[in-house]
PDB file of N, CA and C in Angstrom:
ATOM      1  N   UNK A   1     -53.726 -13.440  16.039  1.00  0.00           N
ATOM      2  CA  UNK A   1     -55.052 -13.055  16.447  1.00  0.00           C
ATOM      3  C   UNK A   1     -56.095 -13.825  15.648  1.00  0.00           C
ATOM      4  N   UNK A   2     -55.716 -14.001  14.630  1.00  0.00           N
ATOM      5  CA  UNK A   2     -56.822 -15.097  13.827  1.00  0.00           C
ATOM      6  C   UNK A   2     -56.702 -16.037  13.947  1.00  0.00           C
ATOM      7  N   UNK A   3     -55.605 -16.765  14.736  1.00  0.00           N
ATOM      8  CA  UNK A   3     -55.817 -18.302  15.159  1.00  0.00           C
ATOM      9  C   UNK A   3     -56.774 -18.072  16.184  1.00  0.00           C
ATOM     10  N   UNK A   4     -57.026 -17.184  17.069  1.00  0.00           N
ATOM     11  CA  UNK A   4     -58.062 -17.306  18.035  1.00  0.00           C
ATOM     12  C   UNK A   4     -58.829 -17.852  18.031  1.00  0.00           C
ATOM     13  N   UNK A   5     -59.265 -16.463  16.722  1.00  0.00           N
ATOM     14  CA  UNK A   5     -61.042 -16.202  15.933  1.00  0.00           C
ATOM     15  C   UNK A   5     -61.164 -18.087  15.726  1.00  0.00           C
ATOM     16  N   UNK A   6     -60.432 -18.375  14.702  1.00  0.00           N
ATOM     17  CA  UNK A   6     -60.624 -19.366  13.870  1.00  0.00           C
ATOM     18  C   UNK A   6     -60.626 -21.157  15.089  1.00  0.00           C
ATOM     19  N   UNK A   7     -59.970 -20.895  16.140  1.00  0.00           N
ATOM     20  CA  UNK A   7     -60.095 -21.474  17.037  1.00  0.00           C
ATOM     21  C   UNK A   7     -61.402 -21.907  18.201  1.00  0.00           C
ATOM     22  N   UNK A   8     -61.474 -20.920  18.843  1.00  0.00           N
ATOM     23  CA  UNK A   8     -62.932 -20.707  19.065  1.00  0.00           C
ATOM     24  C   UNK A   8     -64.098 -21.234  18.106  1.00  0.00           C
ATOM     25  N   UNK A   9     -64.131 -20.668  16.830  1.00  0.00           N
ATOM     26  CA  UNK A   9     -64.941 -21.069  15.951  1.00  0.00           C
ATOM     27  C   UNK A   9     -65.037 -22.341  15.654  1.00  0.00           C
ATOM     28  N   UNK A  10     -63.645 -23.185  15.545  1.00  0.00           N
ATOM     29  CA  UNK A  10     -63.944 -24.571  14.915  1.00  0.00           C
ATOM     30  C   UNK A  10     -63.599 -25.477  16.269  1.00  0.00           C
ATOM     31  N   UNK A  11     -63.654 -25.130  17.431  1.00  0.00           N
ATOM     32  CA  UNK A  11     -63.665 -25.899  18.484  1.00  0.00           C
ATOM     33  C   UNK A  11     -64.170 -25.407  19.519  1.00  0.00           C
ATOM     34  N   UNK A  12     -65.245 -25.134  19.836  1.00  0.00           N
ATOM     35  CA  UNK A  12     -65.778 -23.871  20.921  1.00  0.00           C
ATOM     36  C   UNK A  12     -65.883 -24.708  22.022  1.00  0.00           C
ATOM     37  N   UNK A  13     -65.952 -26.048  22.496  1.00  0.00           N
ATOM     38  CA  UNK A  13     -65.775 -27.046  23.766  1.00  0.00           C
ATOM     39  C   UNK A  13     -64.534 -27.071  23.940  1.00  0.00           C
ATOM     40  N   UNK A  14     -63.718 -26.965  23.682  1.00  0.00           N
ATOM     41  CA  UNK A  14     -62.127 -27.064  23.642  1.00  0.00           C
ATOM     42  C   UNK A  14     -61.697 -26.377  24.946  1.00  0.00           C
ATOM     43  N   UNK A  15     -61.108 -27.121  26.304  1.00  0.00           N
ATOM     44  CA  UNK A  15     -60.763 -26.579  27.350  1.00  0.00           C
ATOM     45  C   UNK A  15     -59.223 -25.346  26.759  1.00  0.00           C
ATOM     46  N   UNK A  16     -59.450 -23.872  27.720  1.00  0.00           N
ATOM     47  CA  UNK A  16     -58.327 -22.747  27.246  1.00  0.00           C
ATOM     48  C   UNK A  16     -57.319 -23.056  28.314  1.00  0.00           C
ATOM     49  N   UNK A  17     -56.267 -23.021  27.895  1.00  0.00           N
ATOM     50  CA  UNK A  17     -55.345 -22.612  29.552  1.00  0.00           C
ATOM     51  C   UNK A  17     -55.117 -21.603  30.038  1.00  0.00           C
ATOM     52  N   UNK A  18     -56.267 -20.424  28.976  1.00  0.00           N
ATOM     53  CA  UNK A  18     -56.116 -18.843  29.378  1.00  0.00           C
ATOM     54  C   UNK A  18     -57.124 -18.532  28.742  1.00  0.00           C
ATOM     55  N   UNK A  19     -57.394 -17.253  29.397  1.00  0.00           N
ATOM     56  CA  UNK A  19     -58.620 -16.965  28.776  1.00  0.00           C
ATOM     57  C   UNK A  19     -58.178 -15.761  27.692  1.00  0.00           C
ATOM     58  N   UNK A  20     -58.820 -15.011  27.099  1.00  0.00           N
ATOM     59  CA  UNK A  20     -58.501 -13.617  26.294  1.00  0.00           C
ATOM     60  C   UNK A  20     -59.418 -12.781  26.757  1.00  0.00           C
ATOM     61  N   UNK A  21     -58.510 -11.895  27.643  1.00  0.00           N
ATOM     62  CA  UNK A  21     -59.778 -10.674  28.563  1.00  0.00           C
ATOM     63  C   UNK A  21     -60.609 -10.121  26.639  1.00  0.00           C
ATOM     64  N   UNK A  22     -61.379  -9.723  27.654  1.00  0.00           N
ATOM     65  CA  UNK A  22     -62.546  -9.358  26.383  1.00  0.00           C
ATOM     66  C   UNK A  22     -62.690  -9.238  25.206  1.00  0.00           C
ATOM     67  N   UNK A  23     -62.473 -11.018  25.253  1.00  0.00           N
ATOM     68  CA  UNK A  23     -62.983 -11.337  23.909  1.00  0.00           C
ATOM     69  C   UNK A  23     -64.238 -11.465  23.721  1.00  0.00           C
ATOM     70  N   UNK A  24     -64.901 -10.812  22.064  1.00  0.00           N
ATOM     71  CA  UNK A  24     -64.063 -10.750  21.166  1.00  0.00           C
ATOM     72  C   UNK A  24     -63.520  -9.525  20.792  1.00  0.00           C
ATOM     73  N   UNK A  25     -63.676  -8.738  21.508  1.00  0.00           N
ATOM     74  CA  UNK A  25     -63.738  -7.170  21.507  1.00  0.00           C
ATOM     75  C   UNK A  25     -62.051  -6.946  21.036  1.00  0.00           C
ATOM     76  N   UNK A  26     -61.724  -6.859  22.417  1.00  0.00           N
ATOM     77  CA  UNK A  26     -59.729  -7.098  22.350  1.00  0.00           C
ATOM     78  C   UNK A  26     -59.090  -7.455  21.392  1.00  0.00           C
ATOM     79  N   UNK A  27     -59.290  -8.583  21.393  1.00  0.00           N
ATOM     80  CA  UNK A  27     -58.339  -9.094  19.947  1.00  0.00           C
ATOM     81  C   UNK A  27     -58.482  -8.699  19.335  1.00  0.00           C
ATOM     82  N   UNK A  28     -60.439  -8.294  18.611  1.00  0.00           N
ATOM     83  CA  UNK A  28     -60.684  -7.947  17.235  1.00  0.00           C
ATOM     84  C   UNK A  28     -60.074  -6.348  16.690  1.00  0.00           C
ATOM     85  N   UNK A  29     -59.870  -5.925  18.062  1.00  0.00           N
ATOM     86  CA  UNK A  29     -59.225  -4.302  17.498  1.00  0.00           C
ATOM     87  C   UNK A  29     -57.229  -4.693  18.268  1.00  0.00           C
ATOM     88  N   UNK A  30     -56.873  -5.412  18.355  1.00  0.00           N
ATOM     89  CA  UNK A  30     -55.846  -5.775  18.456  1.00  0.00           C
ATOM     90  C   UNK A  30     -55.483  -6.388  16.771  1.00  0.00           C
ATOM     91  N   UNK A  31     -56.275  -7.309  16.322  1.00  0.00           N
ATOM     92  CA  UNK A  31     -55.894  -7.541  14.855  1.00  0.00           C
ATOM     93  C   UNK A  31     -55.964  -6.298  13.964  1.00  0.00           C
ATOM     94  N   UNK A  32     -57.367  -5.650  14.023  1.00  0.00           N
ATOM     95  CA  UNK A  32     -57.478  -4.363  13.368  1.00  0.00           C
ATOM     96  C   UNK A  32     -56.030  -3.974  13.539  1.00  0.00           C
ATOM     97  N   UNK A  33     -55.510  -3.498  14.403  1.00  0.00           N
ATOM     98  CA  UNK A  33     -54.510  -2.662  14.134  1.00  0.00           C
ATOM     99  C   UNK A  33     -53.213  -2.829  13.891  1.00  0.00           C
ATOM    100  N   UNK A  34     -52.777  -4.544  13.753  1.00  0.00           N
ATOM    101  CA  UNK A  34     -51.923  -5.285  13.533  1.00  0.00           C
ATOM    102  C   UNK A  34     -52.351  -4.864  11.940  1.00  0.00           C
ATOM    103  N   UNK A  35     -53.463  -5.393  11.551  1.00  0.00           N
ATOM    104  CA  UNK A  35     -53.714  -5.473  10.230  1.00  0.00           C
ATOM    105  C   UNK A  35     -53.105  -3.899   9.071  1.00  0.00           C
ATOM    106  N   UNK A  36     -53.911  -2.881  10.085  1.00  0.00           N
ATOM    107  CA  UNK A  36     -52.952  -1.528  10.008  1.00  0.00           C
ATOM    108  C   UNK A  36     -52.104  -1.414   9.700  1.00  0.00           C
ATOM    109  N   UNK A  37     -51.051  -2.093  10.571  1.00  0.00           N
ATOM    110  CA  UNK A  37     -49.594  -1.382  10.369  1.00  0.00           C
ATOM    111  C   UNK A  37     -48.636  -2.614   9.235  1.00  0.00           C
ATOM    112  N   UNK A  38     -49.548  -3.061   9.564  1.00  0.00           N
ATOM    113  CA  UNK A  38     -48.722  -4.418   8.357  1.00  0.00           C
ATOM    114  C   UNK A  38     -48.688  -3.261   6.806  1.00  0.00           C
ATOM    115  N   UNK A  39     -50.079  -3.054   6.705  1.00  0.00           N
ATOM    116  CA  UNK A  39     -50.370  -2.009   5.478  1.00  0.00           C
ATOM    117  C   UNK A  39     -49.518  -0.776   5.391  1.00  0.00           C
ATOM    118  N   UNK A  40     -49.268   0.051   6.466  1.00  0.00           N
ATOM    119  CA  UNK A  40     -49.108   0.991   6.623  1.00  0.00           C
ATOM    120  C   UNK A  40     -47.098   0.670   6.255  1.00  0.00           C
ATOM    121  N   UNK A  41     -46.564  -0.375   7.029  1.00  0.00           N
ATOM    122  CA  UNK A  41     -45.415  -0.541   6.732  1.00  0.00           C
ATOM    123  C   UNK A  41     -44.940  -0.754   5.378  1.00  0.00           C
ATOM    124  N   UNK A  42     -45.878  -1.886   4.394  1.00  0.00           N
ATOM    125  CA  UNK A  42     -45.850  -2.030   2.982  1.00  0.00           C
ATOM    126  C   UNK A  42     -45.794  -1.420   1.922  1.00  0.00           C
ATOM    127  N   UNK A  43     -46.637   0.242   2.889  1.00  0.00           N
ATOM    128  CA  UNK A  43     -46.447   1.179   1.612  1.00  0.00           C
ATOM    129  C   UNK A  43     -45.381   2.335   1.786  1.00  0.00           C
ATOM    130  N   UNK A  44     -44.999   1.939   3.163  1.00  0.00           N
ATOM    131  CA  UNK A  44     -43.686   2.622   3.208  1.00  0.00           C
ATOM    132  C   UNK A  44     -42.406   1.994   2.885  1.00  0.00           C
ATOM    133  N   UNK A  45     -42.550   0.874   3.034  1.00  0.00           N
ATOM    134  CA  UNK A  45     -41.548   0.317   1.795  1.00  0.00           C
ATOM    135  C   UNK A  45     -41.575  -1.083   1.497  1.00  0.00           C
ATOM    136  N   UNK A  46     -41.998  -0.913   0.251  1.00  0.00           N
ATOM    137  CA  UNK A  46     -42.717  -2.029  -0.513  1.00  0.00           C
ATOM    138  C   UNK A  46     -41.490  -2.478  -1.261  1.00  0.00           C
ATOM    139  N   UNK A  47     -40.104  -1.963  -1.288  1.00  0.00           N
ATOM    140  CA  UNK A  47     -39.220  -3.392  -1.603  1.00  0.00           C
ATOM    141  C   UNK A  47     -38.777  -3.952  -0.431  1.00  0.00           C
ATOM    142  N   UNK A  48     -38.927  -4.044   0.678  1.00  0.00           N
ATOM    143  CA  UNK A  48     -38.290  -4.473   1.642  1.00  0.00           C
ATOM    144  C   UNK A  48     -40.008  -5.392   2.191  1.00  0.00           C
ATOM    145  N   UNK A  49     -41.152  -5.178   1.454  1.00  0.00           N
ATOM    146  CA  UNK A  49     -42.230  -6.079   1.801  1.00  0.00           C
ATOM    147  C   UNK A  49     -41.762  -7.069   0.719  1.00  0.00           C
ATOM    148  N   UNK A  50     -41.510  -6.449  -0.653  1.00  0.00           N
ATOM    149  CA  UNK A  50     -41.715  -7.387  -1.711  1.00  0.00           C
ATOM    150  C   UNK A  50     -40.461  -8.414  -1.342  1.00  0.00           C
ATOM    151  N   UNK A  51     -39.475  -7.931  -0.627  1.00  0.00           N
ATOM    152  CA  UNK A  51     -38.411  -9.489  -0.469  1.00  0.00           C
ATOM    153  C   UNK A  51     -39.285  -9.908   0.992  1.00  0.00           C
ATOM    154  N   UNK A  52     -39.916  -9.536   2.035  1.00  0.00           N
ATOM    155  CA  UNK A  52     -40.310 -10.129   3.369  1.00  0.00           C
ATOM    156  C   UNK A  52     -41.492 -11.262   2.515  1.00  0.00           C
ATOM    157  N   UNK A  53     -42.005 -11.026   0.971  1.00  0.00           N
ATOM    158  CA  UNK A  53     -43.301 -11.551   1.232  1.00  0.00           C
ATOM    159  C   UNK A  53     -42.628 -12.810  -0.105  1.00  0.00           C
ATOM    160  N   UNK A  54     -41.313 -12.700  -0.583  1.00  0.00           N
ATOM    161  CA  UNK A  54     -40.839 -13.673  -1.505  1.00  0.00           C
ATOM    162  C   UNK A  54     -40.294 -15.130   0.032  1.00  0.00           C
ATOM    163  N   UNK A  55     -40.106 -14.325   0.714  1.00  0.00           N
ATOM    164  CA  UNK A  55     -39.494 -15.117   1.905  1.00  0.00           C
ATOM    165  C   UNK A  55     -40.223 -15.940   2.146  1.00  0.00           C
ATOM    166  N   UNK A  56     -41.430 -15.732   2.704  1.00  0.00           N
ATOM    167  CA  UNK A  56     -42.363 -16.308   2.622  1.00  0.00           C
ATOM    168  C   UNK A  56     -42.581 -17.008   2.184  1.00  0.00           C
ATOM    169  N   UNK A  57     -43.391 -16.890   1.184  1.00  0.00           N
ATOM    170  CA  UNK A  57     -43.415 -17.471  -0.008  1.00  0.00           C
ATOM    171  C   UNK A  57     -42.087 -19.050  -0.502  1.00  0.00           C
ATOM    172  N   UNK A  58     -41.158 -18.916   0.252  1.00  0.00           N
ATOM    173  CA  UNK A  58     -39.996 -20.042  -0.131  1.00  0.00           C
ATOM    174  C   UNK A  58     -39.952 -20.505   1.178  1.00  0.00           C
ATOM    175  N   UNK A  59     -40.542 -20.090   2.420  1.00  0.00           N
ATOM    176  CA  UNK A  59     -39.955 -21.060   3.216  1.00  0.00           C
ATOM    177  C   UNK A  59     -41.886 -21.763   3.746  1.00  0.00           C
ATOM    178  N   UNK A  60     -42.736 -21.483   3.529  1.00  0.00           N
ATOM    179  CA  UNK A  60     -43.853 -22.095   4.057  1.00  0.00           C
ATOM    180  C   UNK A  60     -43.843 -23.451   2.974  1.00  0.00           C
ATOM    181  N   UNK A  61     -43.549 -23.571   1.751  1.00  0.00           N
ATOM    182  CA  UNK A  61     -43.339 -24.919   1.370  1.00  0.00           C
ATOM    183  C   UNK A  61     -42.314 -25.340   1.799  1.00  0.00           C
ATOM    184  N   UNK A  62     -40.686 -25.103   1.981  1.00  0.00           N
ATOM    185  CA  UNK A  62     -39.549 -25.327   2.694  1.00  0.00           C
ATOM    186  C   UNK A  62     -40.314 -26.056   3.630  1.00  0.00           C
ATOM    187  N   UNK A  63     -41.153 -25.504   4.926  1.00  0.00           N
ATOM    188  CA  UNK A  63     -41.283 -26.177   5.927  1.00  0.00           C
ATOM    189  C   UNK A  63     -42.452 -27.314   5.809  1.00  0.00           C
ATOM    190  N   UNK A  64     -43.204 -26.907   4.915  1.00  0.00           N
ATOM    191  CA  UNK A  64     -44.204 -27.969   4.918  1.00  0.00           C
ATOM    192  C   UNK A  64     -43.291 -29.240   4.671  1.00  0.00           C
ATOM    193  N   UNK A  65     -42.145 -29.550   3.735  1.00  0.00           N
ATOM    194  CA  UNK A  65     -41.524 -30.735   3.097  1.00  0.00           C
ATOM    195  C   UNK A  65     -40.854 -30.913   3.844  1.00  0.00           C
ATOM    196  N   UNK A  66     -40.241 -30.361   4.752  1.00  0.00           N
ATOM    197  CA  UNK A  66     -39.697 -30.743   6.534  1.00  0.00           C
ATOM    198  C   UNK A  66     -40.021 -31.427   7.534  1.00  0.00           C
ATOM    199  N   UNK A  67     -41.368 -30.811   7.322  1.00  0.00           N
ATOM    200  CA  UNK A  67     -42.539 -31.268   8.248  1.00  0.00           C
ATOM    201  C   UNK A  67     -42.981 -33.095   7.924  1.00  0.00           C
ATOM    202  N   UNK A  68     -43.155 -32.893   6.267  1.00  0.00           N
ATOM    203  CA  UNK A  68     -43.483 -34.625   5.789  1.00  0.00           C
ATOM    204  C   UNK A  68     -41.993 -35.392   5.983  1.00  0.00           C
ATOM    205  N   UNK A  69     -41.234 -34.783   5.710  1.00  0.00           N
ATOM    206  CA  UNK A  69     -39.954 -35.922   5.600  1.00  0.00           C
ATOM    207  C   UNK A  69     -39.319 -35.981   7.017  1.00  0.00           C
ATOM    208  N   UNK A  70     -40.175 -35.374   8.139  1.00  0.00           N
ATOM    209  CA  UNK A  70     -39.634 -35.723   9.279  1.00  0.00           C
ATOM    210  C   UNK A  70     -40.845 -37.377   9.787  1.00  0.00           C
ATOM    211  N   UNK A  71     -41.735 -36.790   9.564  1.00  0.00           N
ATOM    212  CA  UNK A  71     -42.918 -38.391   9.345  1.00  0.00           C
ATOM    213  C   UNK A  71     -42.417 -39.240   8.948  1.00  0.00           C
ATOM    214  N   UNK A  72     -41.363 -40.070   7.870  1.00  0.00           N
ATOM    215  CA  UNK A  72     -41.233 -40.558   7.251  1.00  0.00           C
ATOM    216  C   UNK A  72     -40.156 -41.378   8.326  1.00  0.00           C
TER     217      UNK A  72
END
């Protein structure tokens, strides 16, 4: 949902191949409540966030150095 926002924003001429019924309304309480339950799940169990968010954490550089050594 925040690639949208952030989409729109830094390219607003940019032809869509879809539109987003009522935006920005929709999404923005579609993220709201994504944003919610992300929270809501974390504090119901925050060792099973704390390994989802180490994961993370090891594979977004993992892929970034994937990403360059496939350029190469």
């Amino acid at each position: 949902y925040a690639s949208l926002f952030a989409l729109r924003r830094k390219e607003p001429d940019t032809p869509r191949p879809y539109r987003a019924w009522g935006y920005p309304v929709v999404p923005g309480v579609a993220f709201a409540i994504a944003a919610l339950l992300l929270v809501a799940m974390t504090l119901g169990d925050r060792v099973g966030a704390l390994i989802t968010a180490g994961m993370m954490l090891v594979c977004w550089p993992a892929a970034k150095l994937v990403r360059r050594m496939r350029r190469v």
